[in-house]
C-alpha atoms as a PDB file:
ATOM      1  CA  UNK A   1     -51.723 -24.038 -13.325  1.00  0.00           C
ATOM      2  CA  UNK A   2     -53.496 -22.076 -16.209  1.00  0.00           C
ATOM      3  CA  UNK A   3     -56.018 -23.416 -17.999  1.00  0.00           C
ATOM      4  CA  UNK A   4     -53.975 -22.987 -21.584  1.00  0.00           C
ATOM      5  CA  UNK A   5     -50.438 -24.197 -20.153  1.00  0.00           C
ATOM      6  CA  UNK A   6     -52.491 -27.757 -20.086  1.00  0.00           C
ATOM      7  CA  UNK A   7     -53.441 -27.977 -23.455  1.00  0.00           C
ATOM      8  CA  UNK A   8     -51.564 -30.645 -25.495  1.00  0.00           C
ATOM      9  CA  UNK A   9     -48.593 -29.507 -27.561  1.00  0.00           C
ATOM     10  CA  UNK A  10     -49.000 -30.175 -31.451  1.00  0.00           C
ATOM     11  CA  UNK A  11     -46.135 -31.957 -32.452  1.00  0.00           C
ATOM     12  CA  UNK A  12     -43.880 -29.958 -33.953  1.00  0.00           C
ATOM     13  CA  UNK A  13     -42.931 -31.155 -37.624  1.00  0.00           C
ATOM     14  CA  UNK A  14     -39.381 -32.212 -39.160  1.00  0.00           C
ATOM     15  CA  UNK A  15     -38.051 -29.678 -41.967  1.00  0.00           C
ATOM     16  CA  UNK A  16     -38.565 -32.366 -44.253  1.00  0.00           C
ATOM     17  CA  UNK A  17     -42.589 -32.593 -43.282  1.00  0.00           C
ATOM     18  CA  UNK A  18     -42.913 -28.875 -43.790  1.00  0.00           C
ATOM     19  CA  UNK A  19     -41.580 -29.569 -47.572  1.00  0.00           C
ATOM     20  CA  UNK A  20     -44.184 -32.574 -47.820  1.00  0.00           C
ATOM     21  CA  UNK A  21     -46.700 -30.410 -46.664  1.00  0.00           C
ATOM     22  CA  UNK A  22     -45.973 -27.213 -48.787  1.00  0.00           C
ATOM     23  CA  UNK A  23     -45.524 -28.591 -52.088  1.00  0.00           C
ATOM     24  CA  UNK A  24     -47.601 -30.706 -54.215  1.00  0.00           C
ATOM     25  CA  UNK A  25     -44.973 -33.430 -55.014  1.00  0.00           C
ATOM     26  CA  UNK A  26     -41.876 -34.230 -53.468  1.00  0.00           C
ATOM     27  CA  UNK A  27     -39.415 -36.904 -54.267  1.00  0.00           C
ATOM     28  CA  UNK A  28     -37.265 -39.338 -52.406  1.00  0.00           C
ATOM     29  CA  UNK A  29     -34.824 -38.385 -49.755  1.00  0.00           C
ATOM     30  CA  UNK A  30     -35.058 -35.146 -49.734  1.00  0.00           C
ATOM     31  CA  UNK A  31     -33.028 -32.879 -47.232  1.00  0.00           C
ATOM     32  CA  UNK A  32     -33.829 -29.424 -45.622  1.00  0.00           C
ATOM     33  CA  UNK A  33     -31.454 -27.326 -43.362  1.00  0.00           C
ATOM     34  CA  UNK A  34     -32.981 -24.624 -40.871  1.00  0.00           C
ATOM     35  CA  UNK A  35     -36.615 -23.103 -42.021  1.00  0.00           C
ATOM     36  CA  UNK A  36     -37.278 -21.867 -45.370  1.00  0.00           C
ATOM     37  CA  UNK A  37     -39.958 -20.048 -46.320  1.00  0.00           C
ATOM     38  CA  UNK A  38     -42.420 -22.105 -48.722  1.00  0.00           C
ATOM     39  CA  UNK A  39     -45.314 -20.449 -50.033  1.00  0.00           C
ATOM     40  CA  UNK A  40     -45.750 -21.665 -53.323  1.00  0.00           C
ATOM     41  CA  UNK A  41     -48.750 -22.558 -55.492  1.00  0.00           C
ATOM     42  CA  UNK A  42     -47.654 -25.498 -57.682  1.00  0.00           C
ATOM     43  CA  UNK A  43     -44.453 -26.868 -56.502  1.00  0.00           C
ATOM     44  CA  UNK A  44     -43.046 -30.052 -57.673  1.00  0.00           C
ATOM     45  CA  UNK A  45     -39.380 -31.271 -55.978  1.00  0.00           C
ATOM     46  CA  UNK A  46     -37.753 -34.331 -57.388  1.00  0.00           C
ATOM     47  CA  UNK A  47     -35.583 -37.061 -55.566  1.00  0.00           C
ATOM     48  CA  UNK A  48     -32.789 -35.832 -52.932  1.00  0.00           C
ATOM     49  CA  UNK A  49     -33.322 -32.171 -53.579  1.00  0.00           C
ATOM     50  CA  UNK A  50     -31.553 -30.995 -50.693  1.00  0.00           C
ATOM     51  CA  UNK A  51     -32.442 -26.772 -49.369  1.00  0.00           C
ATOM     52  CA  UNK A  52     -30.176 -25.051 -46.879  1.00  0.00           C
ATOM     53  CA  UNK A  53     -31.840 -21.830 -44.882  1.00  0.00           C
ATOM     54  CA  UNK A  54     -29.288 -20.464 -42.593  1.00  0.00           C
ATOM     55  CA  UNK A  55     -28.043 -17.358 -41.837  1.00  0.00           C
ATOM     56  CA  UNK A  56     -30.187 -16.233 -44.506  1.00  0.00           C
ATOM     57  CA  UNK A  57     -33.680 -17.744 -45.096  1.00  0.00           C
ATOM     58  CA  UNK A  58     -34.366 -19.838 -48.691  1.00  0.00           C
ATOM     59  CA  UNK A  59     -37.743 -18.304 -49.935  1.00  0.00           C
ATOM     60  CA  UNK A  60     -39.528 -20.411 -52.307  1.00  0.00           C
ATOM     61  CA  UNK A  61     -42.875 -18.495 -53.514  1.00  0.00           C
ATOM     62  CA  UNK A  62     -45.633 -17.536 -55.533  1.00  0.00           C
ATOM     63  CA  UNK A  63     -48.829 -18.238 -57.165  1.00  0.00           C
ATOM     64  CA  UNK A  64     -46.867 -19.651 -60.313  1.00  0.00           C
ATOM     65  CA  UNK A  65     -45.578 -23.113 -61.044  1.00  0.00           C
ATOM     66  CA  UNK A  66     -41.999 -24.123 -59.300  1.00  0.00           C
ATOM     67  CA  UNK A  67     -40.153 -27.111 -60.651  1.00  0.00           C
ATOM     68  CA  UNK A  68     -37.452 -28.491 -58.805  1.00  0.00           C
ATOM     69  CA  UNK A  69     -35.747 -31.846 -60.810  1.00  0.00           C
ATOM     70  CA  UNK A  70     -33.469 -34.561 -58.823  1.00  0.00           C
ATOM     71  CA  UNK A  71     -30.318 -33.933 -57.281  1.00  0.00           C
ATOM     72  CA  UNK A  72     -30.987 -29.914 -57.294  1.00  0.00           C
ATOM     73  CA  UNK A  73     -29.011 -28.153 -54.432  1.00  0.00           C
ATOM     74  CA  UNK A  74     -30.361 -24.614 -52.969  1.00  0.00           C
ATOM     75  CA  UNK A  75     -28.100 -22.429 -50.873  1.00  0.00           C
ATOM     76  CA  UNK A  76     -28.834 -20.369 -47.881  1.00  0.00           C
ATOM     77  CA  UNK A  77     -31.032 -16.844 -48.858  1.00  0.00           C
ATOM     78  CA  UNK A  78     -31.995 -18.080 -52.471  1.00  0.00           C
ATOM     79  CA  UNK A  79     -34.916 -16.705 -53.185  1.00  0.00           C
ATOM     80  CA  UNK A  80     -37.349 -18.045 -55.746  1.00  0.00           C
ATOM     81  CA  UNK A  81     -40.529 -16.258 -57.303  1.00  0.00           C
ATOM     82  CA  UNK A  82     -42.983 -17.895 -59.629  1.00  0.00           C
ATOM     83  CA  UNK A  83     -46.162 -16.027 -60.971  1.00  0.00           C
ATOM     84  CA  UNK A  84     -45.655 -17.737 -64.307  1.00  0.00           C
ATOM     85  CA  UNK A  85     -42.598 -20.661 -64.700  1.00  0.00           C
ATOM     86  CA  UNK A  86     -39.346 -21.539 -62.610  1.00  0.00           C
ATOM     87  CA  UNK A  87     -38.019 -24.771 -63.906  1.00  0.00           C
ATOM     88  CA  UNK A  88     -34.901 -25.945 -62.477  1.00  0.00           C
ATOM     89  CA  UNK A  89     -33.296 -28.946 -64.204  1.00  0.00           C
ATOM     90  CA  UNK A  90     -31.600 -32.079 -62.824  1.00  0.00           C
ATOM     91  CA  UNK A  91     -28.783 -31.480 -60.929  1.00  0.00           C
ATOM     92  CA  UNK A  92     -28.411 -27.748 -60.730  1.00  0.00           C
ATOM     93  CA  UNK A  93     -26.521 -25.810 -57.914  1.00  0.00           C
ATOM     94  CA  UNK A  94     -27.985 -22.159 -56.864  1.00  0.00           C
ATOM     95  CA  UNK A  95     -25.210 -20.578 -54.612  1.00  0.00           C
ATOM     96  CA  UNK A  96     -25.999 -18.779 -51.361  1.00  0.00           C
ATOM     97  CA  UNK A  97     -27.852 -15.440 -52.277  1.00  0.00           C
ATOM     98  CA  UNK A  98     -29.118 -15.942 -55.625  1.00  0.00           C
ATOM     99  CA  UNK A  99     -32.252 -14.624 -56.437  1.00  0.00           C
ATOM    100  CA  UNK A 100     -34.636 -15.814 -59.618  1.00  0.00           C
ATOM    101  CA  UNK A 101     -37.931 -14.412 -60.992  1.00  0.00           C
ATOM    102  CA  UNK A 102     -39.827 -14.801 -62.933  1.00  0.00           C
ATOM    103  CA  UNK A 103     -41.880 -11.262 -63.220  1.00  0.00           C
ATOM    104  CA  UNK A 104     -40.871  -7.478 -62.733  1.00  0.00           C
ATOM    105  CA  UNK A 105     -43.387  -7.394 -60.140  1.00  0.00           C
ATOM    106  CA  UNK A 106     -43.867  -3.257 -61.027  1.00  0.00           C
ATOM    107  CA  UNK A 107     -44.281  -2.181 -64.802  1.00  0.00           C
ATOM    108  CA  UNK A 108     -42.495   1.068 -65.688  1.00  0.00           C
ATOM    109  CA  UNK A 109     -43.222   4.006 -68.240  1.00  0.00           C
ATOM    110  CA  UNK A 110     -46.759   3.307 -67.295  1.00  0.00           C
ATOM    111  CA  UNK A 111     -46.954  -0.083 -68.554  1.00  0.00           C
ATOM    112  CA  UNK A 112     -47.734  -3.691 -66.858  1.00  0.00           C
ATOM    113  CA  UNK A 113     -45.046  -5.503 -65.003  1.00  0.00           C
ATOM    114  CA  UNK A 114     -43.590  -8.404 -67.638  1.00  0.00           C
ATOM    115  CA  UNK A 115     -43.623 -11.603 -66.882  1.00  0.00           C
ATOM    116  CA  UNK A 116     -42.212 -14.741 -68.427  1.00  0.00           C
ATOM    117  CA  UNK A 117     -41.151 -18.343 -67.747  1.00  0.00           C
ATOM    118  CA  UNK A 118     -37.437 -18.908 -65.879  1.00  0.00           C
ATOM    119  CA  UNK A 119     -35.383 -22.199 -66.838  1.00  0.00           C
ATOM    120  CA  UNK A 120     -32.045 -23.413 -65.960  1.00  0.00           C
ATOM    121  CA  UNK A 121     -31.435 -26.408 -67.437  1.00  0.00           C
ATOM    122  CA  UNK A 122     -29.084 -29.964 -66.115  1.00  0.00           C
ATOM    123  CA  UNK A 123     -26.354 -29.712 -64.518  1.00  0.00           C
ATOM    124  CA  UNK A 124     -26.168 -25.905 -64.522  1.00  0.00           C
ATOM    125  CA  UNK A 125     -24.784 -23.974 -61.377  1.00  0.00           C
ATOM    126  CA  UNK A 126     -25.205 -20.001 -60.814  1.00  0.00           C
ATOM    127  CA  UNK A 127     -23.045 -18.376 -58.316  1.00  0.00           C
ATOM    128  CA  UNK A 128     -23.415 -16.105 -55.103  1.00  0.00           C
ATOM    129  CA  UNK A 129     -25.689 -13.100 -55.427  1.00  0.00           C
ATOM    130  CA  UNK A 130     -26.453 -13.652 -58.879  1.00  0.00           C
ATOM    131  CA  UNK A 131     -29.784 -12.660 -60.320  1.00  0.00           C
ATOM    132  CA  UNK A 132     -31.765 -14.354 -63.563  1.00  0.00           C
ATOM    133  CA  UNK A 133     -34.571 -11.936 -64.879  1.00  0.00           C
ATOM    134  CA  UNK A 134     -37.700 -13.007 -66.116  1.00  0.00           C
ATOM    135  CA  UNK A 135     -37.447 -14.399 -69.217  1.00  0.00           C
ATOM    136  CA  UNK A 136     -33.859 -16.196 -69.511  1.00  0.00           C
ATOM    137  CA  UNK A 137     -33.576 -19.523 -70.437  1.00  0.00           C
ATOM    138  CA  UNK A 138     -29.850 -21.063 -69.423  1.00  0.00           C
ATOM    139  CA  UNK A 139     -28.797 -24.100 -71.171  1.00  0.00           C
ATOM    140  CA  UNK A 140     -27.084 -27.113 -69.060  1.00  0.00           C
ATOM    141  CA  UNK A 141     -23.787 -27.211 -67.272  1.00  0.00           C
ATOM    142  CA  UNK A 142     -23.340 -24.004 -67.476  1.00  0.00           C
ATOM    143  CA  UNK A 143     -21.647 -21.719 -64.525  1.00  0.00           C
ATOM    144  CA  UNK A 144     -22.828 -18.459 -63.853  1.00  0.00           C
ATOM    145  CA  UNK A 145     -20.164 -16.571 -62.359  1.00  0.00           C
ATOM    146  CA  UNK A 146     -21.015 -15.082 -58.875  1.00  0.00           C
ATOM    147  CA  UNK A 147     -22.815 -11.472 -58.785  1.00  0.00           C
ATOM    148  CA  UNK A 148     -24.256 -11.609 -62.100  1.00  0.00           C
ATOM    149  CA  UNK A 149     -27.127 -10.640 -64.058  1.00  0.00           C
ATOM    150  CA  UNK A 150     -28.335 -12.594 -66.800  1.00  0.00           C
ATOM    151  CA  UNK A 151     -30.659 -10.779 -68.847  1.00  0.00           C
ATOM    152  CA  UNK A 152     -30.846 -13.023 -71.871  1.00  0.00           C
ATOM    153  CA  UNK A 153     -30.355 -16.750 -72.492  1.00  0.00           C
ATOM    154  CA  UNK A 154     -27.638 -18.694 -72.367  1.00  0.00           C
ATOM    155  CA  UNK A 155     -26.123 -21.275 -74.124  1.00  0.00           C
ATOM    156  CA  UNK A 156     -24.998 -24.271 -73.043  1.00  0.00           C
ATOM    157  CA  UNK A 157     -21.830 -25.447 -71.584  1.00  0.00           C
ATOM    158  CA  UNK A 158     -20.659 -21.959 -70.963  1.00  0.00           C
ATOM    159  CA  UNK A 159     -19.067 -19.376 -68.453  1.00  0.00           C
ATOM    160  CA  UNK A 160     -21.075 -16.363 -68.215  1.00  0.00           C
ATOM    161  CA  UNK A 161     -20.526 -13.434 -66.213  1.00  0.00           C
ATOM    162  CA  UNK A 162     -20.920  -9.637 -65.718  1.00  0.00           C
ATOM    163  CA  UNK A 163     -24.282  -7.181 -65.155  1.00  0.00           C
ATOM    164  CA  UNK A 164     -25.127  -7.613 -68.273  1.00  0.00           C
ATOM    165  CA  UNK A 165     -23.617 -11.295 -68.018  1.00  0.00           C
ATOM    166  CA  UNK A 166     -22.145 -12.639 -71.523  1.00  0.00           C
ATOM    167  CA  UNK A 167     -20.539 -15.774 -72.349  1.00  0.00           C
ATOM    168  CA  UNK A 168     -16.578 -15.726 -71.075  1.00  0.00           C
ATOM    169  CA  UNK A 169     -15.085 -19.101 -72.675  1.00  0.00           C
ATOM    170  CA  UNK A 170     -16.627 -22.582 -73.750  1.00  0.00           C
ATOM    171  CA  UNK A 171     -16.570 -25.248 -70.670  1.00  0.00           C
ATOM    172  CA  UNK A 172     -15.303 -28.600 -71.989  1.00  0.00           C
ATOM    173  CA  UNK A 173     -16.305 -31.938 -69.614  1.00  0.00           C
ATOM    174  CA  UNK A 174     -15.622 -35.414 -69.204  1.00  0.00           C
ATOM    175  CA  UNK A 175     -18.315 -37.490 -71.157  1.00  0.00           C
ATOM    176  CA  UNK A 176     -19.408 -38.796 -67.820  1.00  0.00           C
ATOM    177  CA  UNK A 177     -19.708 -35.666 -66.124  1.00  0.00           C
ATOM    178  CA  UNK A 178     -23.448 -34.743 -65.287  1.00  0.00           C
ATOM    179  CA  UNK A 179     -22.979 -31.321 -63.640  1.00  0.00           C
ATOM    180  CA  UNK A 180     -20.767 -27.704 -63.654  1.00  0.00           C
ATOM    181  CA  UNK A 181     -20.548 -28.098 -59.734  1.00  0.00           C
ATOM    182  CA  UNK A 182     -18.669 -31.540 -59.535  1.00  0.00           C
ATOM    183  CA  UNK A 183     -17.040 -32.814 -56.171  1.00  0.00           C
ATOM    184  CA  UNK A 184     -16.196 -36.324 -55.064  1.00  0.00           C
ATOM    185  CA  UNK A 185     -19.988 -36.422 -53.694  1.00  0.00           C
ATOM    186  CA  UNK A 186     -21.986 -35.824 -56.708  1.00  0.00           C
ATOM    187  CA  UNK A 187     -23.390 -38.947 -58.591  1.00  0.00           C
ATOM    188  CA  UNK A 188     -21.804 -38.559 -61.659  1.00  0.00           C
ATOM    189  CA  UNK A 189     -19.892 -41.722 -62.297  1.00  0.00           C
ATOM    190  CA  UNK A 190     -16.821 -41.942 -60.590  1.00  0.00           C
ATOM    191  CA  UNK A 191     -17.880 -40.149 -57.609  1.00  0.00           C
ATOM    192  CA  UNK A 192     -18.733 -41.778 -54.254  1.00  0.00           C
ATOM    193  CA  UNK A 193     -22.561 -41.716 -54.664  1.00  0.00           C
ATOM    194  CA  UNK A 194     -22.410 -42.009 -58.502  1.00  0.00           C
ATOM    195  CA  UNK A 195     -22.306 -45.949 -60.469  1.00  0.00           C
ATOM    196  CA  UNK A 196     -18.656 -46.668 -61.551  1.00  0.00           C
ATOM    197  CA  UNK A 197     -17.060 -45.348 -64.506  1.00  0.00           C
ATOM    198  CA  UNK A 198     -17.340 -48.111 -67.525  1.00  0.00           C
ATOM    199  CA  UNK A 199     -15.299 -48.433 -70.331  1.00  0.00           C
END
């Protein structure tokens, strides 16, 4: 027997340990799926944030500040870059693919890559292979239809969509709906996980 196949084996850490370990706060229950890759400076993850790396690895980077709120759901192969401001809002949805910075990364025309703070606020959910720019500010519960671009902000309560995207119709909810991506396991009230609906 070799001298190195004795040493002892580190323990090898839970997904969920490797989110404890990478950010600087992370709430309750949270839930992680495969391996994402977590290099961020200044992250902050609220309560049963759940991130899914699958067939496509979740990247969540950068030297910048990263806020995740509660209930905030992140596909397989979304990709988020901070050098200045991500804030994602309570209860947002980022669909398998999507990709948010918050810089150019290059300038063009000889001039310095731009950079500027990313938010999507409550309730919000952007679709497959989208892409937010640096910059945009969406509002809450609104749906970003899949393979867009938003290049500018966006209001809330809204369907957006297109490269540019621009607003399609008005989205009308229930007054006890918290979020644009509702099923019966969210916990808006009426759901199974949310409080019952009172009248």
């Amino acid at each position: 027997m070799r001298w190195w196949s004795r040493r002892p084996q580190a323990p090898s850490l839970s997904p969920e340990e490797r989110l404890r370990r990478a950010a600087r706060h992370v709430g309750s229950d949270p839930t992680v799926w495969g391996e994402p890759d977590l290099n961020a400076g200044d992250l902050h993850i609220g309560d049963r944030v759940k991130i899914w790396s699958g067939d496509r690895r979740t990247s969540i980077g950068g030297p910048g500040r990263i806020r995740l709120g509660h209930n905030v759901f992140l596909n397989s192969g979304v990709i988020l870059y901070s050098e200045v401001s991500i804030t994602l809002g309570d209860d947002v949805a980022l669909s398998n693919d999507v990709y948010v910075m918050d810089t150019d990364s290059h300038g063009i025309e000889g001039r310095p890559p731009r950079a500027a703070a990313v938010s999507i606020g409550r309730g919000s959910w952007v679709g497959a292979r989208s892409i937010v720019l640096p910059g945009v500010s969406i509002g809450e519960q609104v749906v970003v239809a899949a393979g867009s671009v938003v290049t500018r902000d966006v209001p809330d309560h809204v369907l957006v969509g297109g490269n540019p995207a621009r607003v399609i119709r008005s989205l009308t909810y229930p007054e006890h709906c918290r979020r644009a991506w509702h099923d019966q396991w969210c916990y808006c009230p009426g759901s199974v996980l949310g409080p019952p609906i009172t009248t």
